[in-house]
Protein backbone atom coordinates (compact mmCIF):
# COMPACT_ATOMS: atom_id res chain seq x y z
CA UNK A 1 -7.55 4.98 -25.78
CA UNK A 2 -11.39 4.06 -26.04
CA UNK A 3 -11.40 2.81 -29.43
CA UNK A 4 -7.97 0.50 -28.80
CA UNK A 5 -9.63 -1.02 -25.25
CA UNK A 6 -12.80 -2.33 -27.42
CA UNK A 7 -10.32 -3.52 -29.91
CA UNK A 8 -8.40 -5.42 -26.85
CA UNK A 9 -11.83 -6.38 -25.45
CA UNK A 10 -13.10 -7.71 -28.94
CA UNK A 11 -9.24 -10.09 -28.69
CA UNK A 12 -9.83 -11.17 -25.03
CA UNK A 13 -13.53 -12.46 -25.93
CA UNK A 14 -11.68 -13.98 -28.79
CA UNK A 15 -9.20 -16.20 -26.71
CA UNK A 16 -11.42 -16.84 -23.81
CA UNK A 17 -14.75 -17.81 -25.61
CA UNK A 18 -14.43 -17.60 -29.25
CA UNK A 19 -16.11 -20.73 -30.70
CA UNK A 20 -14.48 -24.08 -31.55
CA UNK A 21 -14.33 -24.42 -35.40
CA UNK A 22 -15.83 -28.03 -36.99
CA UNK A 23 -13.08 -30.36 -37.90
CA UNK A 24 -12.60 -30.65 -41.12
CA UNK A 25 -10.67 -28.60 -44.01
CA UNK A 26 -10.27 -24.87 -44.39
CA UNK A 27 -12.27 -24.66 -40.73
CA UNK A 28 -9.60 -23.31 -38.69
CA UNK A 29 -9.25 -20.76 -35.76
CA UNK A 30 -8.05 -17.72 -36.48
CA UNK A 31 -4.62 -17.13 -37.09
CA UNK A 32 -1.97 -15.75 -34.93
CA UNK A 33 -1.77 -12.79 -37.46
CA UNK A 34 -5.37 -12.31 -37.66
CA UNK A 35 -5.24 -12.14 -33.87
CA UNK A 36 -2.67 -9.59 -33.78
CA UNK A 37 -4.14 -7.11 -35.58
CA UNK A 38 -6.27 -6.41 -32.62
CA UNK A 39 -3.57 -5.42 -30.72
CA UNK A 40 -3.83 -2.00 -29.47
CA UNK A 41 -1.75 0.88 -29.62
CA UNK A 42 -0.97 1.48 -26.08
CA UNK A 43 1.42 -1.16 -25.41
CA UNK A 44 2.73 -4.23 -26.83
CA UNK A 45 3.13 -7.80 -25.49
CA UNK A 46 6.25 -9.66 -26.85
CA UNK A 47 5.75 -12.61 -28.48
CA UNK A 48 2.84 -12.60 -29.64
CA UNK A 49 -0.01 -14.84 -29.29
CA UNK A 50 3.44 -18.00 -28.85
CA UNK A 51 2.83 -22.15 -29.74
CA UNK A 52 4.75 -23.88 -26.85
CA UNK A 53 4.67 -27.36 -25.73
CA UNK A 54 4.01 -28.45 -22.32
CA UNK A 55 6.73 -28.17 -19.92
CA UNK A 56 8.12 -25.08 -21.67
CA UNK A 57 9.15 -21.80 -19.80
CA UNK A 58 8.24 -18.27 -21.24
CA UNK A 59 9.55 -15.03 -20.71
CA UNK A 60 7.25 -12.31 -22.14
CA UNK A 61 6.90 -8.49 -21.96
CA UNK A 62 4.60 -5.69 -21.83
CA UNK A 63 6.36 -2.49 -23.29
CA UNK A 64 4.19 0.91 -22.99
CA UNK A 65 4.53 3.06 -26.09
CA UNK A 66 7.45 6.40 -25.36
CA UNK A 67 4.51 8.70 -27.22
CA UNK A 68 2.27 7.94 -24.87
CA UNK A 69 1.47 10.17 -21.88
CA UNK A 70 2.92 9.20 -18.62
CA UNK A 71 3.90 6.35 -20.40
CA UNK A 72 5.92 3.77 -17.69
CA UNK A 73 5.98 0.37 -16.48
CA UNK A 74 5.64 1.16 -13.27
CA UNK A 75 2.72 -0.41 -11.15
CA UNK A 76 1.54 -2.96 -14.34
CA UNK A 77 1.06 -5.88 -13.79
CA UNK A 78 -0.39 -9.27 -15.52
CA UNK A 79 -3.37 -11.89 -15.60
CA UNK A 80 -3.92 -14.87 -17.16
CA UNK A 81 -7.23 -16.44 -17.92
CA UNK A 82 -8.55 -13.25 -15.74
CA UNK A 83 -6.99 -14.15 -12.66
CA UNK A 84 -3.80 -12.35 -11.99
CA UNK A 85 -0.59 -13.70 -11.61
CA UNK A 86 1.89 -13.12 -8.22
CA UNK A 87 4.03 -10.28 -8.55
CA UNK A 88 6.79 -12.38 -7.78
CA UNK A 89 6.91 -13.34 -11.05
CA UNK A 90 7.11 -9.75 -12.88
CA UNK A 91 10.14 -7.57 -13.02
CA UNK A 92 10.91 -4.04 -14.59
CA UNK A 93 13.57 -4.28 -17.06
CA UNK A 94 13.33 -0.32 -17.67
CA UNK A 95 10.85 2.53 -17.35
CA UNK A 96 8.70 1.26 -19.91
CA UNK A 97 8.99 -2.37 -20.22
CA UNK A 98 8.01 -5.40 -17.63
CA UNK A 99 9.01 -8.71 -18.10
CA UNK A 100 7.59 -11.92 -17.07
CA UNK A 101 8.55 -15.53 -16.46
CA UNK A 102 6.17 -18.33 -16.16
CA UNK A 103 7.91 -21.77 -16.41
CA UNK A 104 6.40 -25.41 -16.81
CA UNK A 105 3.71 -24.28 -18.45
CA UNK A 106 0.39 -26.75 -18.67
CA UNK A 107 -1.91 -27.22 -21.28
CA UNK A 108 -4.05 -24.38 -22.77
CA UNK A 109 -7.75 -24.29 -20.94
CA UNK A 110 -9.22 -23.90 -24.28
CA UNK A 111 -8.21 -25.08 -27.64
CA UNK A 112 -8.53 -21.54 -28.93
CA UNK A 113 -5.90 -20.40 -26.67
CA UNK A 114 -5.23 -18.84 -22.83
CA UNK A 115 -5.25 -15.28 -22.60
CA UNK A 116 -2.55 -13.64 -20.98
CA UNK A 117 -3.48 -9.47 -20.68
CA UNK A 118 -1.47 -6.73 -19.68
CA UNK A 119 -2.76 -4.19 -17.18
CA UNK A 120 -2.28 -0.45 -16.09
CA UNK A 121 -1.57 0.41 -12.55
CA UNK A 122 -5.89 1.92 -12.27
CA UNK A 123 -6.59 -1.69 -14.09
CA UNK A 124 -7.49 -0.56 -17.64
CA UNK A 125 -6.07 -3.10 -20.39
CA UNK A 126 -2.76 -1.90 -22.14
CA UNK A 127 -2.18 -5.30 -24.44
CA UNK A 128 -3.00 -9.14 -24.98
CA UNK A 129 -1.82 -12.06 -26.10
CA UNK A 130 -2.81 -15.66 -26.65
CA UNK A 131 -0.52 -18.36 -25.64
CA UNK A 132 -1.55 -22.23 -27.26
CA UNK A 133 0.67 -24.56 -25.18
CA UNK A 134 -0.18 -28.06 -26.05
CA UNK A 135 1.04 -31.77 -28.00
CA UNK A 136 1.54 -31.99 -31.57
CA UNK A 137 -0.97 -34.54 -32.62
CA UNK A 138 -0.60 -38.10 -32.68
CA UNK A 139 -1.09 -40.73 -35.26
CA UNK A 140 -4.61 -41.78 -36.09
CA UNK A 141 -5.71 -45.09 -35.73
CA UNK A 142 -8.16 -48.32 -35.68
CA UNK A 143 -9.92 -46.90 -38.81
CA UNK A 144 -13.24 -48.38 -39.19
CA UNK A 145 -15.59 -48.08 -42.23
CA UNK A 146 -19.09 -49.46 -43.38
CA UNK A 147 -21.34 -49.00 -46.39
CA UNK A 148 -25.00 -48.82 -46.41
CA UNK A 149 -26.72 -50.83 -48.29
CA UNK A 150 -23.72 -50.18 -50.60
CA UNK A 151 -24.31 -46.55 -50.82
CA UNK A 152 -22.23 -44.63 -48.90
CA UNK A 153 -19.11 -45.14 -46.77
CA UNK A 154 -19.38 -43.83 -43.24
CA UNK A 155 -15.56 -44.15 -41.08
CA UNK A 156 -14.03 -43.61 -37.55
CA UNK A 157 -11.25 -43.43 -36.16
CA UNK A 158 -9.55 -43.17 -33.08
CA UNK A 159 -7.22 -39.96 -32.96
CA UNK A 160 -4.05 -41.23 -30.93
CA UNK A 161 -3.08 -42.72 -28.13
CA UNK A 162 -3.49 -40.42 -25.45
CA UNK A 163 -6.16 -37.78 -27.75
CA UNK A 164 -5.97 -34.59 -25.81
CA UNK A 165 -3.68 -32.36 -27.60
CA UNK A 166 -4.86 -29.22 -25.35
CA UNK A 167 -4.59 -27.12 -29.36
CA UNK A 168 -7.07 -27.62 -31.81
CA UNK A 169 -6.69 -30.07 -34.47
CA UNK A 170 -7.65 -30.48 -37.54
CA UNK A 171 -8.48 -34.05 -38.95
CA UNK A 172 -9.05 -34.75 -42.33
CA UNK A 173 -10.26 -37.84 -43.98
CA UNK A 174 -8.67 -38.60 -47.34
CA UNK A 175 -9.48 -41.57 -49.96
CA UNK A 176 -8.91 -42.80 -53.10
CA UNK A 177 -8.77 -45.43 -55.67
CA UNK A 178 -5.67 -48.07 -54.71
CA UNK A 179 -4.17 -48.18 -58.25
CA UNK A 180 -5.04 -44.81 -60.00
CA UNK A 181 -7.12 -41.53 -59.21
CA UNK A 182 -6.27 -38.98 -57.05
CA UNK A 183 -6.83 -38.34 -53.61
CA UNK A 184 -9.91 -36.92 -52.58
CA UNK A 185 -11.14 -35.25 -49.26
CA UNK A 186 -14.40 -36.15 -47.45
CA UNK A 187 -16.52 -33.18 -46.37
CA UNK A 188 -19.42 -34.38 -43.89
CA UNK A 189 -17.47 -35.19 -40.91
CA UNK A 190 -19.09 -35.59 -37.20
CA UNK A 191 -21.53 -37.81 -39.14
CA UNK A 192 -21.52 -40.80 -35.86
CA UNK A 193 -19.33 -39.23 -33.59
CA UNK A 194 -16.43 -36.49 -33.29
CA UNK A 195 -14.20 -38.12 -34.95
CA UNK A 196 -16.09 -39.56 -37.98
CA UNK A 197 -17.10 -38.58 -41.56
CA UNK A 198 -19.76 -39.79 -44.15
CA UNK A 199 -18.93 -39.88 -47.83
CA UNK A 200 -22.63 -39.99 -49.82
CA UNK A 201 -21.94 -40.84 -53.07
CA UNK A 202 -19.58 -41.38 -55.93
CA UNK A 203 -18.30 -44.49 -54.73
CA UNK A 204 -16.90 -47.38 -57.45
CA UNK A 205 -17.47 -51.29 -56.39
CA UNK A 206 -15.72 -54.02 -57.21
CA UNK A 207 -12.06 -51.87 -56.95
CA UNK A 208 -10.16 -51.19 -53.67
CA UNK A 209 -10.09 -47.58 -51.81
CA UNK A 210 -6.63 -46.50 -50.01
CA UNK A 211 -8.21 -44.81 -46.53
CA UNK A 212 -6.48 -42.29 -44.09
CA UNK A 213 -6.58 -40.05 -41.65
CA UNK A 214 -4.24 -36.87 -41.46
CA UNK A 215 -3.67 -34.76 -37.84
CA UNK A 216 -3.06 -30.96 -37.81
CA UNK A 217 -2.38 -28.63 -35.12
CA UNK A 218 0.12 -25.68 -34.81
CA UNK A 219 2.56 -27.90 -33.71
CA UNK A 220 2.58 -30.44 -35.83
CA UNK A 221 0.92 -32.75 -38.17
CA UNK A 222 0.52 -36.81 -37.99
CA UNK A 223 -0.87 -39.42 -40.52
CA UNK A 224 -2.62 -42.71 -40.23
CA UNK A 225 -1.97 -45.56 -42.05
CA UNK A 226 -3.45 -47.10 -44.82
CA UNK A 227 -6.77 -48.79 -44.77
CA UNK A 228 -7.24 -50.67 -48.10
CA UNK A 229 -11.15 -51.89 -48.72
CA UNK A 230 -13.54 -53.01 -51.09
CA UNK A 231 -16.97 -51.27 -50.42
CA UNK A 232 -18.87 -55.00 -50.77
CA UNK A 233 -16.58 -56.20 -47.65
CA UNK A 234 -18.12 -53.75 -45.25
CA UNK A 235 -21.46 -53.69 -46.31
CA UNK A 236 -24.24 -53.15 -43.66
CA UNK A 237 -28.05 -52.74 -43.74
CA UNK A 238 -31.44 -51.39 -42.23
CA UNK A 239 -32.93 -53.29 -39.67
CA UNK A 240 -34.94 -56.57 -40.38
CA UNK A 241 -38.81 -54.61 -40.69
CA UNK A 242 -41.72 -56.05 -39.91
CA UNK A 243 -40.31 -58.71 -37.42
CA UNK A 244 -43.54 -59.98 -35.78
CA UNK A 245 -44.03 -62.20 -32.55
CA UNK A 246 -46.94 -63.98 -31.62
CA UNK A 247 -47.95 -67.95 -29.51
CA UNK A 248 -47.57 -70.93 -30.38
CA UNK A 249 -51.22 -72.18 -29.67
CA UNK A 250 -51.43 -72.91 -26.57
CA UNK A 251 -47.85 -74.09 -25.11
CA UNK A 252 -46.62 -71.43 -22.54
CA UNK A 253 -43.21 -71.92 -23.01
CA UNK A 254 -42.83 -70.71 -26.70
CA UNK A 255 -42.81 -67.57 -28.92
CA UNK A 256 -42.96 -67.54 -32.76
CA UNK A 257 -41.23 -64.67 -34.24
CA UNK A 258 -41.06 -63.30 -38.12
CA UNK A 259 -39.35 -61.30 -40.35
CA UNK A 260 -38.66 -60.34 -43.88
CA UNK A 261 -35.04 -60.10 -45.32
CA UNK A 262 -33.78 -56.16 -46.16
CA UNK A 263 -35.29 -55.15 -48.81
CA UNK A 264 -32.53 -52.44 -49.96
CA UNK A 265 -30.80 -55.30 -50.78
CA UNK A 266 -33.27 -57.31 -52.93
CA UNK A 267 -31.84 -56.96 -56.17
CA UNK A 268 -28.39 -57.86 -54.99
CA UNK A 269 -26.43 -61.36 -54.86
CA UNK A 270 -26.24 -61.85 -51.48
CA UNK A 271 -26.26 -64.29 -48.24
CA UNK A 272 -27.89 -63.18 -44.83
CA UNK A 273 -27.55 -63.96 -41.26
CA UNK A 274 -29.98 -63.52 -38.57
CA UNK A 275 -29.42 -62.74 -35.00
CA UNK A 276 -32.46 -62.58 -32.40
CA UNK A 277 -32.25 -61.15 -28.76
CA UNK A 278 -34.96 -61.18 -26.40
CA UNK A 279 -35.69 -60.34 -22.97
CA UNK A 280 -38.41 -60.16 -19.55
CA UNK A 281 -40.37 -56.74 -19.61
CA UNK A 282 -38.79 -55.98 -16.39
CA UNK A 283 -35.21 -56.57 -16.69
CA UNK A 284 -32.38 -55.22 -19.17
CA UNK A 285 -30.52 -58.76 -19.76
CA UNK A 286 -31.34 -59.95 -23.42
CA UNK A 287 -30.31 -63.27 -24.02
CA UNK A 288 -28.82 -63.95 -27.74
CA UNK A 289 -30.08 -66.26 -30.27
CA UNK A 290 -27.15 -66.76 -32.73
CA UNK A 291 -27.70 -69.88 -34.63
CA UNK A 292 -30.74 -68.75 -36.70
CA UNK A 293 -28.83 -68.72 -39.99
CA UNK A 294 -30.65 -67.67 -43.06
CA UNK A 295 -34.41 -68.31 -41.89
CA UNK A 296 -36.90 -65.41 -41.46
CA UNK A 297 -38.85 -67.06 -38.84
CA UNK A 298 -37.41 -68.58 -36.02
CA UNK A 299 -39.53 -70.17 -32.64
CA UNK A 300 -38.04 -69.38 -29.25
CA UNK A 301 -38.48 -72.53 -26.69
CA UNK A 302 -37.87 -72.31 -22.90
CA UNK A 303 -39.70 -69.22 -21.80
CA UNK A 304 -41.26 -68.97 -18.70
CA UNK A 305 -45.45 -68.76 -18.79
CA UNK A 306 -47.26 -65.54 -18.24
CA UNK A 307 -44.92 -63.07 -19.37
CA UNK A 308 -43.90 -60.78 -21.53
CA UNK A 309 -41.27 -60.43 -23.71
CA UNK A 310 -39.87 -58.26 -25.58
CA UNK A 311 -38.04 -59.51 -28.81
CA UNK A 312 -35.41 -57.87 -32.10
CA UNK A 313 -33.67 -59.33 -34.80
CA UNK A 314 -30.59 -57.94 -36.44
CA UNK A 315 -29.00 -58.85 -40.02
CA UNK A 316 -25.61 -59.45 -41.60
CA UNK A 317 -25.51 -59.42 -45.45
CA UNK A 318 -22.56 -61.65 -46.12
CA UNK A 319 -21.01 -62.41 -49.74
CA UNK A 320 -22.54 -60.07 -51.75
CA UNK A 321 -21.71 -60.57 -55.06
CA UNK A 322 -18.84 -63.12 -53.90
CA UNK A 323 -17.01 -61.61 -51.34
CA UNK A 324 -15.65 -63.46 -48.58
CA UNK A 325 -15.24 -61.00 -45.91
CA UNK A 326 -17.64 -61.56 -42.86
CA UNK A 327 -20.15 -58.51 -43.10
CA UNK A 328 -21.24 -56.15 -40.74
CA UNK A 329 -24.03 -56.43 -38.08
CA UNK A 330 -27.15 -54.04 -38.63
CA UNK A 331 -28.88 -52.26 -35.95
CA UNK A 332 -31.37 -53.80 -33.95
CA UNK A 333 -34.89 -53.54 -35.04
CA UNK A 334 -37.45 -51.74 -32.65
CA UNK A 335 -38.33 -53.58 -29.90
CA UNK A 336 -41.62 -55.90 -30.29
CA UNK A 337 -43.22 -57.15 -27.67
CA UNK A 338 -45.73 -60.31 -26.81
CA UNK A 339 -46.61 -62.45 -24.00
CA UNK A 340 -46.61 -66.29 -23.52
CA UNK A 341 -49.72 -68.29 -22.36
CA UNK A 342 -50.31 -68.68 -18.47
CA UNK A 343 -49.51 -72.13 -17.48
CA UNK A 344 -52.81 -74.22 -16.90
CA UNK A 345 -50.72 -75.86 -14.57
CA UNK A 346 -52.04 -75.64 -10.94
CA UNK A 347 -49.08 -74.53 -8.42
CA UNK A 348 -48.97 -74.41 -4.91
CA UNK A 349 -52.14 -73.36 -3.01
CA UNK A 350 -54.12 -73.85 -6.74
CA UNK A 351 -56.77 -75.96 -5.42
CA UNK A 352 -56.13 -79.23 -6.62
CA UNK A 353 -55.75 -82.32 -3.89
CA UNK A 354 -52.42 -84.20 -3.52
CA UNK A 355 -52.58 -87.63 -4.22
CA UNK A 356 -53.52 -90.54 -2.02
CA UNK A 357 -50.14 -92.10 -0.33
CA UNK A 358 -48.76 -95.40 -2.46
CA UNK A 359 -49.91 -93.88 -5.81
CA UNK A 360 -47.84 -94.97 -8.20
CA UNK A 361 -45.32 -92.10 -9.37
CA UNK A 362 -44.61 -91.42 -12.83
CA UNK A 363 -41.69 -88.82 -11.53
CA UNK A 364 -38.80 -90.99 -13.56
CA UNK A 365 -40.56 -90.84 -16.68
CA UNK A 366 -41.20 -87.26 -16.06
CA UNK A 367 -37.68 -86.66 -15.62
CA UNK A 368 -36.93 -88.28 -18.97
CA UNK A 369 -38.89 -86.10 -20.86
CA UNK A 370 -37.50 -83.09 -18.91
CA UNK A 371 -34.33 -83.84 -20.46
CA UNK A 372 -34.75 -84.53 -23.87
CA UNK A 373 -37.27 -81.07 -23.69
CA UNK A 374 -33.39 -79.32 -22.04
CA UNK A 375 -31.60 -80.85 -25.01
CA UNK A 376 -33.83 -79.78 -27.60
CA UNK A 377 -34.22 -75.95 -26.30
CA UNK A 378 -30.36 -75.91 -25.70
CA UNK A 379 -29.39 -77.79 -28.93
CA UNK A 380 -32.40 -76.66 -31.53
CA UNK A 381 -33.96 -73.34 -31.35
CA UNK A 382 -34.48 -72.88 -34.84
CA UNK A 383 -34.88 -76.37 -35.99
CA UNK A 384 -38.13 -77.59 -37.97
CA UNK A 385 -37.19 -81.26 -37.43
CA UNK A 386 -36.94 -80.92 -33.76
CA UNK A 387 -39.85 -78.31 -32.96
CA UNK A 388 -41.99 -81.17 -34.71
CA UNK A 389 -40.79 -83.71 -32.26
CA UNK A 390 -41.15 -81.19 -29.15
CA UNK A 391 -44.59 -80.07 -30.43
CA UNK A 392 -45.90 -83.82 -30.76
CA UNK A 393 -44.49 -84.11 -26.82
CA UNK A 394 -45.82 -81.35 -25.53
CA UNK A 395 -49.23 -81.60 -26.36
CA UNK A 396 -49.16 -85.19 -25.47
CA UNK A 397 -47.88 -84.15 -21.96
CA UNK A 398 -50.31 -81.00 -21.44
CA UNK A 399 -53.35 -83.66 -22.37
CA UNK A 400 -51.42 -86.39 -20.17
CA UNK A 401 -51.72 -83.45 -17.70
CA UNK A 402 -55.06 -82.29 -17.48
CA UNK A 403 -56.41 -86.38 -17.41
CA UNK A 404 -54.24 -87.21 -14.74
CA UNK A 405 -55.51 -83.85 -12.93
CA UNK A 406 -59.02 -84.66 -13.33
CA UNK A 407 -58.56 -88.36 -12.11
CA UNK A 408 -56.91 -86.64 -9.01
CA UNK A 409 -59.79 -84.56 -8.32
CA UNK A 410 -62.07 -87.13 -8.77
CA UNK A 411 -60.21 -89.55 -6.89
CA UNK A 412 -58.96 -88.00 -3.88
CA UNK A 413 -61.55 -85.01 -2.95
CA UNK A 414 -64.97 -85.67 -0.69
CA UNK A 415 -68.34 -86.26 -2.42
CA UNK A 416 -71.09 -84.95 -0.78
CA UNK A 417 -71.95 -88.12 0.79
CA UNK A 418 -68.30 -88.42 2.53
CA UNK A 419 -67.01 -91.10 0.71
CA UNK A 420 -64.00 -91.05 -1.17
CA UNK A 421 -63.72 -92.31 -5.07
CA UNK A 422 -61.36 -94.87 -6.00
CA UNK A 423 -59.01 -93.93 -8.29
CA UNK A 424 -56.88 -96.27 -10.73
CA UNK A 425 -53.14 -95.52 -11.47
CA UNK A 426 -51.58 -93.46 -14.31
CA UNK A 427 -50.65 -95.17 -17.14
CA UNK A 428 -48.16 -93.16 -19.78
């Protein structure tokens, strides 16, 4: 009896905590036969270690051995998941055999499988079994794949509509040439995710690969269907490196930021597209630069003086050797940060006198400019043309600025003798 109840508790550990097996092929748990052959000698629980779907009834029993001593059914009785179940549901069919009914059965707590035990009147363990009550699996989909820096090929997928299958299942990746070769198996799986898997190497360009998933469980099987790709339409890269931000002189408003193209991809035929994002070192809302195109140096126009900012720039390599197939977004590069000027402007409570009443405003014409500065930041981040333009305004404003500032201080604060100095109008 000692040796069969650390056999029985070797099976229990097995179906309440035995680990859960990587996806991928030939990693499976163990079988219901393997199972079984822990099954003592002392009784026997029929069926064994059952696959049911959810919903189902099942009537089982525990039948004690005739050569065993005392040997009856009287006073067992039965847990599941270590919490034992009403008598209500048990019933003696004979002296040495209970039965038991459980109906509408949910899905197993664990993928490796619920343990329902049989127990002697005193509580010792007579016999065990594991019941798997789940879903067949359901078809794969929205396959996804990239290559880096034409490499490797690294896919997802999605494994069904509603994903819990309550069993474990198995999910293989499979690929292979479109119009000859045979199918191979990928190997590396969990590579971005649980249901992912890298292939590292061996890869052919310029043909297209036939891609699917295929779903395994004990009650069932389910396939995707067919992704067909080239490996130069879903190429991705590294990050932009070295992406540097710095000022702009002296204007408050502006950030100029730099980058060099990927350089995995330098001896390839290729186009690139830049994206920038860039954000206040106190909040978490980047704002998104999308029309830089192919340049590797881009000026950012708008930006409030005085702060910092932290900036990245991503990269698309698009028609690589001729394809016409969008490309895939890198990651974003690591964070940089710089801050603009402070704004020699004086604001309130700065110290500088208001001017005398019936000056002659120049508000209009300030307006104006205001605009044509909106249209340009809105309309022309990235544009040489038109940062010349604002450039030539700007500094004509911030010297317009400080001369009509220092006229004002002149003009309209005391001298020491009390008198007041005349001052004449502005003249843009």
């Amino acid at each position: 009896m000692g040796h069969s109840h650390k056999q029985l508790l070797c099976r229990t550990a097995m179906c309440l905590g035995g680990p859960r097996m990587a996806e991928g092929p030939g990693q499976r748990h163990p079988s219901p036969d393997r199972c079984s052959s822990l099954t003592p000698d002392t009784a026997v629980i029929s069926p064994q270690d059952p696959t049911l779907l959810i919903g189902s009834s099942l009537q089982a029993t525990c039948s004690v051995r005739g050569d065993t001593p005392g040997a009856t059914a009287e006073g067992l009785y039965w847990t599941l998941n270590g919490r034992r179940l009403p008598p209500e549901l048990s019933r003696m069919l004979n002296a040495s055999t209970m039965a038991l009914a459980l109906a509408n059965l949910n899905g197993s707590r664990q993928q490796s499988g619920d343990n329902l035990v049989c127990h002697a009147r005193d509580g010792s363990i007579l016999a065990g079994s594991c019941l798997y009550v789940g879903l067949p699996p359901e078809k794969p989909f929205n396959i996804s794949c990239w290559s880096k820096n034409m490499k490797d090929l690294t896919c997802r997928w999605t494994p069904g509509a509603h994903g819990e299958t309550f069993l474990h299942t198995n999910y293989s990746l499979k690929y292979k040439l479109r119009w000859y070769g045979q199918d191979n198996t990928c190997e590396e799986y969990h590579a971005v995710g649980p249901h992912s898997c890298h292939i590292p190497k061996d890869l052919a360009l310029f043909t297209p690969y036939e891609i699917w998933v295929e779903a395994t469980n004990r009650l069932g099987s389910a396939r995707s269907d067919v992704l067909t790709l080239d490996i130069l339409d879903v190429v991705t890269t590294d990050p932009p490196p070295d992406v540097h931000v710095s000022r702009v002189g002296g204007l408050e408003d502006q950030l100029s930021v730099r980058w060099v193209s990927p350089p995995a991809l330098k001896d390839f035929l290729f186009q690139a597209k830049y994206q920038i994002r860039y954000r206040v070192e106190d909040s978490v809302d980047w704002k998104v630069v999308d029309d830089v195109s192919n340049q590797t140096s881009c000026r950012l126009a708008g930006l409030k003086p005085g702060t910092v900012y932290f900036v990245q720039v991503r990269c698309n390599p698009f028609g690589i050797y001729g394809s016409k197939k969008a490309g895939i977004w890198s990651e974003w590069s690591h964070p940089t940060a710089a801050s603009t000027p402070r704004s020699e402007r004086p604001g309130p409570g700065g110290g500088a006198c208001e001017p005398r009443g019936g000056e002659p405003s120049s508000g209009p014409v300030r307006r104006e400019l205001k605009q044509f500065l909106g249209w340009l930041k809105k309309h022309a981040y990235c544009s040489n043309l038109s940062f010349r333009l604002y450039d030539q305004w700007r500094a004509w404003m911030q010297k317009s600025h400080k001369t009509r500032n220092q006229h004002r201080t002149r003009g309209s604060c005391p001298r020491a003798d009390g008198a007041r100095r005349e001052v004449l109008p502005d003249k843009l």
